[in-house]
Protein backbone atom coordinates (compact mmCIF):
# COMPACT_ATOMS: atom_id res chain seq x y z
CA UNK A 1 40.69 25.18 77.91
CA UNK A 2 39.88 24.94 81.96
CA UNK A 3 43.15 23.10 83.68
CA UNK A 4 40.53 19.82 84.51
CA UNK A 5 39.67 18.97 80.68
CA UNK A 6 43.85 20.03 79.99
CA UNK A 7 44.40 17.15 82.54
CA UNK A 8 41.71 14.46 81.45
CA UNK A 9 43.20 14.30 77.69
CA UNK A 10 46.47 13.57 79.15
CA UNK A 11 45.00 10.70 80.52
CA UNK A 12 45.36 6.98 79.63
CA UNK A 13 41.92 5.38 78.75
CA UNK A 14 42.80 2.75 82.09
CA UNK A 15 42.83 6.09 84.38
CA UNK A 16 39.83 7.72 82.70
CA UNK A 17 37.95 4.50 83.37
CA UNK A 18 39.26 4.65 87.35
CA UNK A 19 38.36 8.18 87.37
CA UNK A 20 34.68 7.57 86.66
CA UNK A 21 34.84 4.50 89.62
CA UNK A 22 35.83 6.86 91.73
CA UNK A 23 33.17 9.37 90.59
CA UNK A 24 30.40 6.74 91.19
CA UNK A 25 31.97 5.82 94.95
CA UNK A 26 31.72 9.25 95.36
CA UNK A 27 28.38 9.58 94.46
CA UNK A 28 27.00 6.70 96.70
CA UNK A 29 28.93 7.61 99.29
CA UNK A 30 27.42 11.06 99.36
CA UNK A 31 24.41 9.70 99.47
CA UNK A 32 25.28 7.72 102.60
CA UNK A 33 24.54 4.04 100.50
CA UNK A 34 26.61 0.57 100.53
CA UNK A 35 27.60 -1.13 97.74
CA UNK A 36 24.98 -3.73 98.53
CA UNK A 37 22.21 -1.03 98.91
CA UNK A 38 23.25 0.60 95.75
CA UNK A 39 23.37 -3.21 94.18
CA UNK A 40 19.92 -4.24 95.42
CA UNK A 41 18.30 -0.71 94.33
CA UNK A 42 19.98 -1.11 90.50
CA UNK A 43 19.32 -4.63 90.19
CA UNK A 44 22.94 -5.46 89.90
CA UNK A 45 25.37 -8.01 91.62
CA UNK A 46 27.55 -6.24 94.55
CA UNK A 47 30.83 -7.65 92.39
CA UNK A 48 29.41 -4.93 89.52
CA UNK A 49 29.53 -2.30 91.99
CA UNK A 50 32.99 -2.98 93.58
CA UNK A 51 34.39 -3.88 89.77
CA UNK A 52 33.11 -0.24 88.69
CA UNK A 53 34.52 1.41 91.94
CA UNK A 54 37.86 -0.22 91.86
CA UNK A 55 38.66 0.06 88.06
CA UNK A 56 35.50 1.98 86.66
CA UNK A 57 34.99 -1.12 83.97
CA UNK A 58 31.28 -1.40 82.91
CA UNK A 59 29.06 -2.10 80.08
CA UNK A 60 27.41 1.11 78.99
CA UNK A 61 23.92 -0.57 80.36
CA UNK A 62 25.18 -1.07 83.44
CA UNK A 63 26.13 2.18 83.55
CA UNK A 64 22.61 3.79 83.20
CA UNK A 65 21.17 1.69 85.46
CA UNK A 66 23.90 2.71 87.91
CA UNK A 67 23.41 6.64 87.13
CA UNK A 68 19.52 6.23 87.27
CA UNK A 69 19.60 4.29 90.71
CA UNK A 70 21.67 7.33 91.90
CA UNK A 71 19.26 9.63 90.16
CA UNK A 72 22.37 11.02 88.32
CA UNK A 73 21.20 9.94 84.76
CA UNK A 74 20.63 13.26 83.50
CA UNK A 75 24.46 13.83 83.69
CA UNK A 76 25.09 12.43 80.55
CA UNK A 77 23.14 15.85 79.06
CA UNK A 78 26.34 17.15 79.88
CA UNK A 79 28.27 15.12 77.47
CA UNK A 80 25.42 14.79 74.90
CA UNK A 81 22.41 16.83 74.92
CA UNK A 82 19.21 14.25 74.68
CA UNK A 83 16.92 16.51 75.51
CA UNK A 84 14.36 16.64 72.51
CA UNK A 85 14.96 12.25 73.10
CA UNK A 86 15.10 11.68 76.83
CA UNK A 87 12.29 11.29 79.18
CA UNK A 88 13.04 11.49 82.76
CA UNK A 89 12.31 8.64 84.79
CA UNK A 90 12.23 7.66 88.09
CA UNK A 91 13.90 4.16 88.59
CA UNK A 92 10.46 2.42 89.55
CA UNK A 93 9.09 4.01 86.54
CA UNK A 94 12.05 2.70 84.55
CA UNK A 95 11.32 -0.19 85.97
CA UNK A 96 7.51 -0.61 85.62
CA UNK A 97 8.45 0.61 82.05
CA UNK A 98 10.35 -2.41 81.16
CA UNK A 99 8.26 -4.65 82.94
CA UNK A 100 6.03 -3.86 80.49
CA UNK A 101 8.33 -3.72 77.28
CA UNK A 102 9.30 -7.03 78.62
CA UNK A 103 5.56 -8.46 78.86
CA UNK A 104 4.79 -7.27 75.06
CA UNK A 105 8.03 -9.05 73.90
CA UNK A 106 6.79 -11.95 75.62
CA UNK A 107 3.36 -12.24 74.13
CA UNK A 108 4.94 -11.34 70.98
CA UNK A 109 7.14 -14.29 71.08
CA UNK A 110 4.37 -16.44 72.32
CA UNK A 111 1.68 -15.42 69.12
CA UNK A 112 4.48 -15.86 67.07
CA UNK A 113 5.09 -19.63 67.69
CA UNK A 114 1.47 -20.35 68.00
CA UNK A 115 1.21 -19.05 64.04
CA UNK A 116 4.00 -21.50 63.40
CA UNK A 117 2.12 -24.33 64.05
């Protein structure tokens, strides 16, 4: 077993969890974005960022969006392999994407409580 994964199980969930904010930092950083630059591209509120970074606390969501705004989503294929279920994105055509889901679920909603009446 290579000396990193050895180390990782001896881990506490709470240092796991700051291990993966510092992994994300690390990421943005390298990619020479701010907090507020990696907020504003993901959609999320600059206290999500810094709460990820400082104690790596997020809802799984949040956590896509984050990797997919980095352009780091496919990472999780190292963890689980999706690839007969995943289709690579882009984040604007994530985006556009749910847009759309959104709109449907909308008219749905809509033609639903017109049938009501």
């Amino acid at each position: 077993m290579p000396n990193s994964t050895f180390n990782i199980v001896l881990k506490t969930n709470k240092e796991i969890l700051k291990l993966l904010g510092d992994r994300i930092k690390k990421e943005r950083i390298s990619q020479n974005l701010q907090q507020e630059e990696l907020a504003i591209k993901s959609e999320l509120s600059i206290r999500a960022i810094q709460r990820l970074e400082q104690t790596g606390e997020i809802g799984t969501q949040k956590l896509i969006i984050i990797l997919r705004a980095l352009n780091r989503l496919s990472q999780i294929d190292v963890f689980m392999d999706f690839s007969d279920e995943l289709e690579e994105l882009s984040y604007e055509e994530f985006k556009n994407k749910s847009k759309e889901q959104n709109k449907k679920r909308v008219f749905k909603i809509k033609d639903n409580l017109k049938n009501q009446w």
